[in-house]
PDB file of N, CA and C in Angstrom:
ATOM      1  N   UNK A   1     116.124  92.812 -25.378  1.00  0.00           N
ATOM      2  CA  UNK A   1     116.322  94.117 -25.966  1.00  0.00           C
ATOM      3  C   UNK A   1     117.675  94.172 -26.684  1.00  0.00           C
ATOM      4  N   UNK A   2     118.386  93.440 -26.140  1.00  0.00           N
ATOM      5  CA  UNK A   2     120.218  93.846 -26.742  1.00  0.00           C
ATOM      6  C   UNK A   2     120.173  93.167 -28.026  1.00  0.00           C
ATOM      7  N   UNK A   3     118.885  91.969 -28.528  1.00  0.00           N
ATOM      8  CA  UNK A   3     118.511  91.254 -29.748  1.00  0.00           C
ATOM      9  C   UNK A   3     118.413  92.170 -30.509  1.00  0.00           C
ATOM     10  N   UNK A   4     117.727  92.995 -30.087  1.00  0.00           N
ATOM     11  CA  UNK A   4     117.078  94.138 -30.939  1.00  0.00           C
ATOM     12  C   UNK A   4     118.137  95.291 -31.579  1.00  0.00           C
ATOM     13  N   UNK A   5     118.496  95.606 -30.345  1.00  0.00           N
ATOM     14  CA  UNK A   5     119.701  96.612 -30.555  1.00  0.00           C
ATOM     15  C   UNK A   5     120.751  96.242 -31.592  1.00  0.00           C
ATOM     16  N   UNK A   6     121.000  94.951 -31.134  1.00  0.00           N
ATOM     17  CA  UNK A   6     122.199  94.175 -31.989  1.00  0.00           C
ATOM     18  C   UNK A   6     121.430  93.881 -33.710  1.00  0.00           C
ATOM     19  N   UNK A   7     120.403  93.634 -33.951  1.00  0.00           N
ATOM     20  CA  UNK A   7     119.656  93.491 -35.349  1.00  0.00           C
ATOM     21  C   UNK A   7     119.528  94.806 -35.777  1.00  0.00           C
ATOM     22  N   UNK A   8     119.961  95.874 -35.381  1.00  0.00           N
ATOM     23  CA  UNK A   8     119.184  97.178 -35.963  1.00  0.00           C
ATOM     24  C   UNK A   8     118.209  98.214 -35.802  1.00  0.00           C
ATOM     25  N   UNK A   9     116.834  96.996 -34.898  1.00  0.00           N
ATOM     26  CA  UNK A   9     115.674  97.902 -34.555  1.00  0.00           C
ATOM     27  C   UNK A   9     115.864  98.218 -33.028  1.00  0.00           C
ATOM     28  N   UNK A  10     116.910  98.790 -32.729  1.00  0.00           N
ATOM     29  CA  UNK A  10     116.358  99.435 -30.674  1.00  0.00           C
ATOM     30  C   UNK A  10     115.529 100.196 -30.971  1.00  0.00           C
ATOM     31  N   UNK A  11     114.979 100.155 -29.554  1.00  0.00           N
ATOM     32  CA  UNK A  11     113.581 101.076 -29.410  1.00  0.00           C
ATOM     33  C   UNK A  11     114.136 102.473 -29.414  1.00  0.00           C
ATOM     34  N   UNK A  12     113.138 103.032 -29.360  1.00  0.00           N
ATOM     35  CA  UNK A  12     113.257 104.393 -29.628  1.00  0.00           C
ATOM     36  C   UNK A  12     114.183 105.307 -28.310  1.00  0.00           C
ATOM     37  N   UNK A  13     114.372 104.889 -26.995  1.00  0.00           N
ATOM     38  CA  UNK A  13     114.741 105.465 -26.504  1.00  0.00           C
ATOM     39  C   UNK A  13     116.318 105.063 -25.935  1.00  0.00           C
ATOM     40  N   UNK A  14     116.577 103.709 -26.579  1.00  0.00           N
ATOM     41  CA  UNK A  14     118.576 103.418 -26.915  1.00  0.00           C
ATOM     42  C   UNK A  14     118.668 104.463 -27.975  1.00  0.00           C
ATOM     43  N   UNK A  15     118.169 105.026 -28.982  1.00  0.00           N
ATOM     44  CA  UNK A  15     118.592 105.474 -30.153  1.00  0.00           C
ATOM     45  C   UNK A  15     119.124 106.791 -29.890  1.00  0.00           C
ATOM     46  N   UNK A  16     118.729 107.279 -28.782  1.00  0.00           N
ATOM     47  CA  UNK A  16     119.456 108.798 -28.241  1.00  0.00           C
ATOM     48  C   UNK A  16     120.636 108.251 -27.405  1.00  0.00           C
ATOM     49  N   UNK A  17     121.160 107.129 -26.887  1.00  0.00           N
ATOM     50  CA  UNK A  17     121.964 107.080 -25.513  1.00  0.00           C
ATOM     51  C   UNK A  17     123.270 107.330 -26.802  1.00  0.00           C
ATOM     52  N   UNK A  18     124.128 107.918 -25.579  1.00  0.00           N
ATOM     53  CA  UNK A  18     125.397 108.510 -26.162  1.00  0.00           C
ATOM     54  C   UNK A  18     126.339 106.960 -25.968  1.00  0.00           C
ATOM     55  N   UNK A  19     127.480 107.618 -26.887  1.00  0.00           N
ATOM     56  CA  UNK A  19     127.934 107.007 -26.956  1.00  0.00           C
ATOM     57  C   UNK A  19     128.929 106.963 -25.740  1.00  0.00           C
ATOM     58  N   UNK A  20     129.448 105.618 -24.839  1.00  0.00           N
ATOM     59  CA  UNK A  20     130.630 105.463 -23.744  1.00  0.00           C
ATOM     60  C   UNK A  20     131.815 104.915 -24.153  1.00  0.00           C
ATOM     61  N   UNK A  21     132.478 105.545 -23.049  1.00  0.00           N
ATOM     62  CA  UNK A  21     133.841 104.784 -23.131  1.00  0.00           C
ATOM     63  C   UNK A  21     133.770 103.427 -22.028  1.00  0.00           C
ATOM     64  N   UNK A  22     134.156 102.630 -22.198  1.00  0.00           N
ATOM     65  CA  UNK A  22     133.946 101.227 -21.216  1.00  0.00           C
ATOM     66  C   UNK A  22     134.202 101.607 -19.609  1.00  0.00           C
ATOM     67  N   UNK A  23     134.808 102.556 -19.412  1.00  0.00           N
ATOM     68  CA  UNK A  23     135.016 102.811 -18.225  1.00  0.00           C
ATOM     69  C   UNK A  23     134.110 103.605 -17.418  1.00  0.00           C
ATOM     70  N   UNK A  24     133.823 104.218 -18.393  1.00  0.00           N
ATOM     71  CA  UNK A  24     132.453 105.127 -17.674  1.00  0.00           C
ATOM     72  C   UNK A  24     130.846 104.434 -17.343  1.00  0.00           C
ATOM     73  N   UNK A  25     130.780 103.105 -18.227  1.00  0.00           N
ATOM     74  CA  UNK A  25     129.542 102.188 -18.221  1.00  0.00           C
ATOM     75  C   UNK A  25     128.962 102.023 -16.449  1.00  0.00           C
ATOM     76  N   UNK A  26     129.722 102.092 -15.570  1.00  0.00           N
ATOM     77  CA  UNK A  26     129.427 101.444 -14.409  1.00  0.00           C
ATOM     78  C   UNK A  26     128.586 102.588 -13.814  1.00  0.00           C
ATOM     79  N   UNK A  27     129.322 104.123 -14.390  1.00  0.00           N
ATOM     80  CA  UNK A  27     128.502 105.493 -13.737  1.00  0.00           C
ATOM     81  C   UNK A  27     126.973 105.300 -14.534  1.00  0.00           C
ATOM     82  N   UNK A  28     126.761 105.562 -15.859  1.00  0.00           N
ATOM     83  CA  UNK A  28     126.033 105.126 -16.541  1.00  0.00           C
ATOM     84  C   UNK A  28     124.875 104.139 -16.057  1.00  0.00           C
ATOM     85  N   UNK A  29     125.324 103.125 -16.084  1.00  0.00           N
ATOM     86  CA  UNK A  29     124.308 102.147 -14.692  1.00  0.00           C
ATOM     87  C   UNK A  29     124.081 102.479 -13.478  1.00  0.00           C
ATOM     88  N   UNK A  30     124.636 103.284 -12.784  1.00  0.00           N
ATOM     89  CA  UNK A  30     124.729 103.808 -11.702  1.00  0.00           C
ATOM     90  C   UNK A  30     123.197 104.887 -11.796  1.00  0.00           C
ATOM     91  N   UNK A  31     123.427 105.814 -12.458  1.00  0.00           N
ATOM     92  CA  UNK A  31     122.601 106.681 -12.912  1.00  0.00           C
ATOM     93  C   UNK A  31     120.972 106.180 -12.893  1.00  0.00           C
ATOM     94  N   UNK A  32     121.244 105.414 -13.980  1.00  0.00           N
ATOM     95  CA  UNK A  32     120.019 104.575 -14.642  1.00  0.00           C
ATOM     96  C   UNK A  32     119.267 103.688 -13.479  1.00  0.00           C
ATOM     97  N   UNK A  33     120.018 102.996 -12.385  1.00  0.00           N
ATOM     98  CA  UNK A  33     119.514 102.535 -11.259  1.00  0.00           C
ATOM     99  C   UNK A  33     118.892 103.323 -10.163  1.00  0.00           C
ATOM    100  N   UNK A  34     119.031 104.483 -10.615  1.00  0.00           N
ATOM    101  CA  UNK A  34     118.330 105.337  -9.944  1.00  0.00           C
ATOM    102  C   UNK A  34     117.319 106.525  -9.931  1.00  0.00           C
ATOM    103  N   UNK A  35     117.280 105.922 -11.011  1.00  0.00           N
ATOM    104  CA  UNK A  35     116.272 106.699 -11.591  1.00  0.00           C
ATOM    105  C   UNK A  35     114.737 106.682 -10.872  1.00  0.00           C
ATOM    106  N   UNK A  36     114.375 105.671 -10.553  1.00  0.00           N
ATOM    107  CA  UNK A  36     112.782 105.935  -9.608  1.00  0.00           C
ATOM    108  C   UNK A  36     112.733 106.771  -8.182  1.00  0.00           C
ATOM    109  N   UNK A  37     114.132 107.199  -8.204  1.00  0.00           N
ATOM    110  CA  UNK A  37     114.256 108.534  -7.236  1.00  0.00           C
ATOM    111  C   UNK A  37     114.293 109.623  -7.556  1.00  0.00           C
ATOM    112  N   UNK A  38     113.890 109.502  -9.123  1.00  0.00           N
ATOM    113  CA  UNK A  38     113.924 111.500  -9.710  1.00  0.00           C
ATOM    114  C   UNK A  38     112.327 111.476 -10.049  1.00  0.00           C
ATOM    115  N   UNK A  39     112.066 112.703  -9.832  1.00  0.00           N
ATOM    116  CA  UNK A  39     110.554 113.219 -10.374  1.00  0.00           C
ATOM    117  C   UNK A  39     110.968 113.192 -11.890  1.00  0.00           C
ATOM    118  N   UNK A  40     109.582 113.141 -12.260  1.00  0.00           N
ATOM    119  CA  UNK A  40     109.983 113.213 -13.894  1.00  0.00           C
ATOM    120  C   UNK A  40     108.700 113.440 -14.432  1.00  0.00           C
ATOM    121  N   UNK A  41     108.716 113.731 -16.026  1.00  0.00           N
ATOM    122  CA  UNK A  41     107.804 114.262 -16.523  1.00  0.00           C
ATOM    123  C   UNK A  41     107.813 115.931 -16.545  1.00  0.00           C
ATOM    124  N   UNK A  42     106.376 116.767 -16.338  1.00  0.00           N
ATOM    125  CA  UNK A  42     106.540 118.265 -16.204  1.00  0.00           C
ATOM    126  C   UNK A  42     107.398 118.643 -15.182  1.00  0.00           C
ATOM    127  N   UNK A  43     107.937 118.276 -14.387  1.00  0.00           N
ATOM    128  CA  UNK A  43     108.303 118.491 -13.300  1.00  0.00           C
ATOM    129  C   UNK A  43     109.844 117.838 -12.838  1.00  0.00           C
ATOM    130  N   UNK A  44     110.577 117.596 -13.743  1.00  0.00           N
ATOM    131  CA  UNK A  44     111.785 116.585 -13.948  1.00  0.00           C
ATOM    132  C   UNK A  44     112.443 117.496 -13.165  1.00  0.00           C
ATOM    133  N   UNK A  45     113.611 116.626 -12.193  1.00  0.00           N
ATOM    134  CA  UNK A  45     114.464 116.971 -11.076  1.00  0.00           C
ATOM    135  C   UNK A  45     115.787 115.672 -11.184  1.00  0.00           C
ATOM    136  N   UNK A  46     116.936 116.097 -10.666  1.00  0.00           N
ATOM    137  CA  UNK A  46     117.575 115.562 -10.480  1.00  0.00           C
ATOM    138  C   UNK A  46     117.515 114.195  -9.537  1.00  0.00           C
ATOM    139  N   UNK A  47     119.106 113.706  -9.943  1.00  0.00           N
ATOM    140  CA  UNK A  47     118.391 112.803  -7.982  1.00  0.00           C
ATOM    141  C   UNK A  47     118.765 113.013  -6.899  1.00  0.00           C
ATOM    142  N   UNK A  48     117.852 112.954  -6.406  1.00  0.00           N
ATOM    143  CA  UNK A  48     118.386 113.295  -5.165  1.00  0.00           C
ATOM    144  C   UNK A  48     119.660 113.097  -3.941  1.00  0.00           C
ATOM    145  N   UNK A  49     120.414 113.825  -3.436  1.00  0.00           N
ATOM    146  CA  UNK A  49     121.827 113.827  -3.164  1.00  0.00           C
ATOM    147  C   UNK A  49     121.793 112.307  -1.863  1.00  0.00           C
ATOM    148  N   UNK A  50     120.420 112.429  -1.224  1.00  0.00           N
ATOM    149  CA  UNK A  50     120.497 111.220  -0.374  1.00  0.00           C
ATOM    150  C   UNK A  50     120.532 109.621  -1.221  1.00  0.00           C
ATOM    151  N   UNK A  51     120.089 109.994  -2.355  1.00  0.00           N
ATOM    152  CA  UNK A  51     119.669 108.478  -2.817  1.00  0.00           C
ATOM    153  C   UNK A  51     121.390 108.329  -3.361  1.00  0.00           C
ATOM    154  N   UNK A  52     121.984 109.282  -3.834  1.00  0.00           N
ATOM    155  CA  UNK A  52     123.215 109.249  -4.146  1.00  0.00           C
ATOM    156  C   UNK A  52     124.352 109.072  -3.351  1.00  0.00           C
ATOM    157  N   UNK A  53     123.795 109.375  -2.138  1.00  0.00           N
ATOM    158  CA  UNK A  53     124.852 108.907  -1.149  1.00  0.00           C
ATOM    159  C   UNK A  53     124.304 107.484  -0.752  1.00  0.00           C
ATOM    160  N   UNK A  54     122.978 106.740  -0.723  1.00  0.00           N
ATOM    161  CA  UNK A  54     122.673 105.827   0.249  1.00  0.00           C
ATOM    162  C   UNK A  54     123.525 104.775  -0.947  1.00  0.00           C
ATOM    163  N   UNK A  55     123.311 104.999  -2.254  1.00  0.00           N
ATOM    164  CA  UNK A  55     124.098 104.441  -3.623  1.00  0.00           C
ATOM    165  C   UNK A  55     125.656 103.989  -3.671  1.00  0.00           C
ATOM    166  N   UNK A  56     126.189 105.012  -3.301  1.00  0.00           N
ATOM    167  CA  UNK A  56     127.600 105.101  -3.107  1.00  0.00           C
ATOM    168  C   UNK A  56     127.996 104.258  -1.673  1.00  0.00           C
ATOM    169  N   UNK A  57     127.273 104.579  -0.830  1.00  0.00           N
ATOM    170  CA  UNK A  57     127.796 103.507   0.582  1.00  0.00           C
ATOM    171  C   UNK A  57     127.111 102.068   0.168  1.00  0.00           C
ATOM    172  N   UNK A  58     126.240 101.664  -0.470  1.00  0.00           N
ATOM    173  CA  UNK A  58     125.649 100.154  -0.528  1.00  0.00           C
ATOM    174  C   UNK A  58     126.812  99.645  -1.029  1.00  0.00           C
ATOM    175  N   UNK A  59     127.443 100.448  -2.345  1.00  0.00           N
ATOM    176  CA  UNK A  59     128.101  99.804  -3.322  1.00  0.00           C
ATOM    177  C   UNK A  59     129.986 100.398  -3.267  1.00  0.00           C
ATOM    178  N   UNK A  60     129.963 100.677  -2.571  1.00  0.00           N
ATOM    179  CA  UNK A  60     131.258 101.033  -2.129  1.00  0.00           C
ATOM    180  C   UNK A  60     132.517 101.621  -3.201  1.00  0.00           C
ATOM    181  N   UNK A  61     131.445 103.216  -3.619  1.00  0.00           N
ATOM    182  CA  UNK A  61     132.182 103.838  -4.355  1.00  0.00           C
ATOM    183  C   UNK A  61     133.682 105.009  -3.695  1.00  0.00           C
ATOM    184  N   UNK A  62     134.177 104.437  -4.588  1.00  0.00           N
ATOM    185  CA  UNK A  62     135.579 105.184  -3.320  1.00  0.00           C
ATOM    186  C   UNK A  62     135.683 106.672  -3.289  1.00  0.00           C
ATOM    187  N   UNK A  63     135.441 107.183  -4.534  1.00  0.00           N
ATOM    188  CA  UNK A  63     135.834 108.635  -4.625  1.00  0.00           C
ATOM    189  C   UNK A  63     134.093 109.062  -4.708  1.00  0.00           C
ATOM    190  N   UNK A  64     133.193 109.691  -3.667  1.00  0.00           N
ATOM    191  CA  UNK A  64     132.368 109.842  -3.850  1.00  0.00           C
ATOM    192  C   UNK A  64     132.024 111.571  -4.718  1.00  0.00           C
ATOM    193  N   UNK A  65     133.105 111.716  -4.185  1.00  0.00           N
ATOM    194  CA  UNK A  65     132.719 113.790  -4.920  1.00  0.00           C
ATOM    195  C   UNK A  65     133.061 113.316  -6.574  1.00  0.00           C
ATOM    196  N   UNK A  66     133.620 112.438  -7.267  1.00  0.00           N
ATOM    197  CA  UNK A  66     133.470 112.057  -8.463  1.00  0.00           C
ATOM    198  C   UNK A  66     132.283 111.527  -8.879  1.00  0.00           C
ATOM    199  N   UNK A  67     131.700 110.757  -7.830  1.00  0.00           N
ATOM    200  CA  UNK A  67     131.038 110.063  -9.034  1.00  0.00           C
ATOM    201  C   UNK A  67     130.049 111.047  -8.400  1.00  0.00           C
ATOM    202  N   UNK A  68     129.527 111.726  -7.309  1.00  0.00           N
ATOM    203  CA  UNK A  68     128.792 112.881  -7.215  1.00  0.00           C
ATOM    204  C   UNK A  68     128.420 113.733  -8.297  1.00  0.00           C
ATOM    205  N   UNK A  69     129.840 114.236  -8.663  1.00  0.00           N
ATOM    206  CA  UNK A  69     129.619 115.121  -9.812  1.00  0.00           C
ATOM    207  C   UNK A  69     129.077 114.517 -11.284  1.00  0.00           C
ATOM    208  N   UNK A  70     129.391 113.256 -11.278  1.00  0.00           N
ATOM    209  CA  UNK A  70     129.096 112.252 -12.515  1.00  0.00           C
ATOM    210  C   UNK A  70     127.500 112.209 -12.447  1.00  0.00           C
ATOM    211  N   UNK A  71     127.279 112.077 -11.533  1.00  0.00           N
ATOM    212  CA  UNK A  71     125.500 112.300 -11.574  1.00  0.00           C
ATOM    213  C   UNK A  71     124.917 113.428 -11.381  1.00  0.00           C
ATOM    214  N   UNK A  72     125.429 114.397 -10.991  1.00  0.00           N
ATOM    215  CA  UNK A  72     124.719 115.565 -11.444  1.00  0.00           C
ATOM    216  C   UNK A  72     125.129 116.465 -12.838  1.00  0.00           C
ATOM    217  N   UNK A  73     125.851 115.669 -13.177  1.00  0.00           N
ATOM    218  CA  UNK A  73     126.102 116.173 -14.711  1.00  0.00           C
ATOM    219  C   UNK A  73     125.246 115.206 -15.871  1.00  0.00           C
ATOM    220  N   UNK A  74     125.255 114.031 -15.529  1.00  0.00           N
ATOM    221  CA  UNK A  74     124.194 113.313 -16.202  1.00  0.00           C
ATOM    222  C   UNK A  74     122.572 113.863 -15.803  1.00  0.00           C
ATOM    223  N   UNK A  75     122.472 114.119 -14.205  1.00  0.00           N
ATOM    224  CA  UNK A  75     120.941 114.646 -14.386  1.00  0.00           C
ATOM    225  C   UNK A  75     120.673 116.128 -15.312  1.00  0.00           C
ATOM    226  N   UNK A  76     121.886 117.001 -15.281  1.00  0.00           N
ATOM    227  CA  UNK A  76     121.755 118.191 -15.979  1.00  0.00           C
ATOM    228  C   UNK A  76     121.387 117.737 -17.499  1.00  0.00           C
ATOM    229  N   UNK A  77     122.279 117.044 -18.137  1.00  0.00           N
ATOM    230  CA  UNK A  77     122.348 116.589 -19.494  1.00  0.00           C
ATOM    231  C   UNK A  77     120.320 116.043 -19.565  1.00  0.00           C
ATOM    232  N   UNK A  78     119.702 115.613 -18.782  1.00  0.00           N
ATOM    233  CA  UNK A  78     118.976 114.444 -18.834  1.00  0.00           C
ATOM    234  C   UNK A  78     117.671 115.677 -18.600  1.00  0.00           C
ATOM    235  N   UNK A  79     117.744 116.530 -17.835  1.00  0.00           N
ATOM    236  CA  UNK A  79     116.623 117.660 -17.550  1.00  0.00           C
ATOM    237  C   UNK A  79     116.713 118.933 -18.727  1.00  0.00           C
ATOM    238  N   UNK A  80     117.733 118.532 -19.246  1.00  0.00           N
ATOM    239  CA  UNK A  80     117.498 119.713 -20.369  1.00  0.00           C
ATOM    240  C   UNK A  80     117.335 119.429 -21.654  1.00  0.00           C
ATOM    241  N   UNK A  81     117.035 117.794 -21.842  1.00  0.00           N
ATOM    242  CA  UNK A  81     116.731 116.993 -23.071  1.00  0.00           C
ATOM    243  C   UNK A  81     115.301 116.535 -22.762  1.00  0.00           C
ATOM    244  N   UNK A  82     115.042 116.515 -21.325  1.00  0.00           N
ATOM    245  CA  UNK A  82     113.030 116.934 -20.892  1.00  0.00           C
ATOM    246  C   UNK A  82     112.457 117.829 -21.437  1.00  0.00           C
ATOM    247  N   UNK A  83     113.240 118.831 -20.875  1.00  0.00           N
ATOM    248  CA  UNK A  83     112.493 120.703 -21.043  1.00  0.00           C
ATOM    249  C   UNK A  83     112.437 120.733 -22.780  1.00  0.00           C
ATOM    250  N   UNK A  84     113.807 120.330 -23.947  1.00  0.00           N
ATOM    251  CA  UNK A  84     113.668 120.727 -25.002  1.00  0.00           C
ATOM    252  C   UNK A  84     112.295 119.792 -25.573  1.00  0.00           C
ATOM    253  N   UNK A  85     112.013 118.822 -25.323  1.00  0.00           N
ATOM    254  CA  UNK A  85     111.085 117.450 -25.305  1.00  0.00           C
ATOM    255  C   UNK A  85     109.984 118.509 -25.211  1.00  0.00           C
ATOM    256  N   UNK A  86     109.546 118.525 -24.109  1.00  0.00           N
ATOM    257  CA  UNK A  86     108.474 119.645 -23.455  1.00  0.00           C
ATOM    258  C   UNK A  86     108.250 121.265 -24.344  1.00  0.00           C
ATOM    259  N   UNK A  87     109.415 121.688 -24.520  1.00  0.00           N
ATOM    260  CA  UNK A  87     109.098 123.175 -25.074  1.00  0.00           C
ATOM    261  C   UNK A  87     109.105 122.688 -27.051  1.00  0.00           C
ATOM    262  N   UNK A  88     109.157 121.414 -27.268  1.00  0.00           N
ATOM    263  CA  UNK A  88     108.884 121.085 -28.675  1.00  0.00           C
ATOM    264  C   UNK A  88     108.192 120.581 -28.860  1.00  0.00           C
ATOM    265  N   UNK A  89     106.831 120.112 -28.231  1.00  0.00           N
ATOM    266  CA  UNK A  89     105.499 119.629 -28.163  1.00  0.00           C
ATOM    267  C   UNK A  89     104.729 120.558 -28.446  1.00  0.00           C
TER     268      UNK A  89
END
């Protein structure tokens, strides 16, 4: 895929990811790894605060009320780019 990205044609759904600062990439992956713990589709939800904690102790995030808030600000950003998806169909 990064062939792709790097030639011009990413798929359709790199073409929305925002742009990062290098430091933030690890929350970013963080996020994205966890994603088969959010409902999604009509019914899109955040993730859930356990999968976010079981996340943070595997991987030994130090400041957890940061990166806490880092993912529920990415799920907000991420459920209200569903709903506009959904209410523009």
């Amino acid at each position: 895929m990064q062939a792709k990205i790097d030639a011009g044609d990413p798929p359709g759904f790199v073409v929305d990811w925002p742009e990062l600062a290098p430091d933030l990439m690890e929350f970013w992956q963080a996020w994205h790894r966890m994603a088969g713990d959010r409902a999604g589709g009509m019914d899109a939800r955040g993730t859930p605060f356990a999968t976010v904690d079981r996340y943070a102790e595997r991987y030994g995030v130090d400041d957890f009320e940061v990166f806490h808030r880092l993912m529920l600000a990415m799920d907000d950003a991420y459920i209200s780019h569903i709903n506009k998806r959904r209410d523009n169909a």
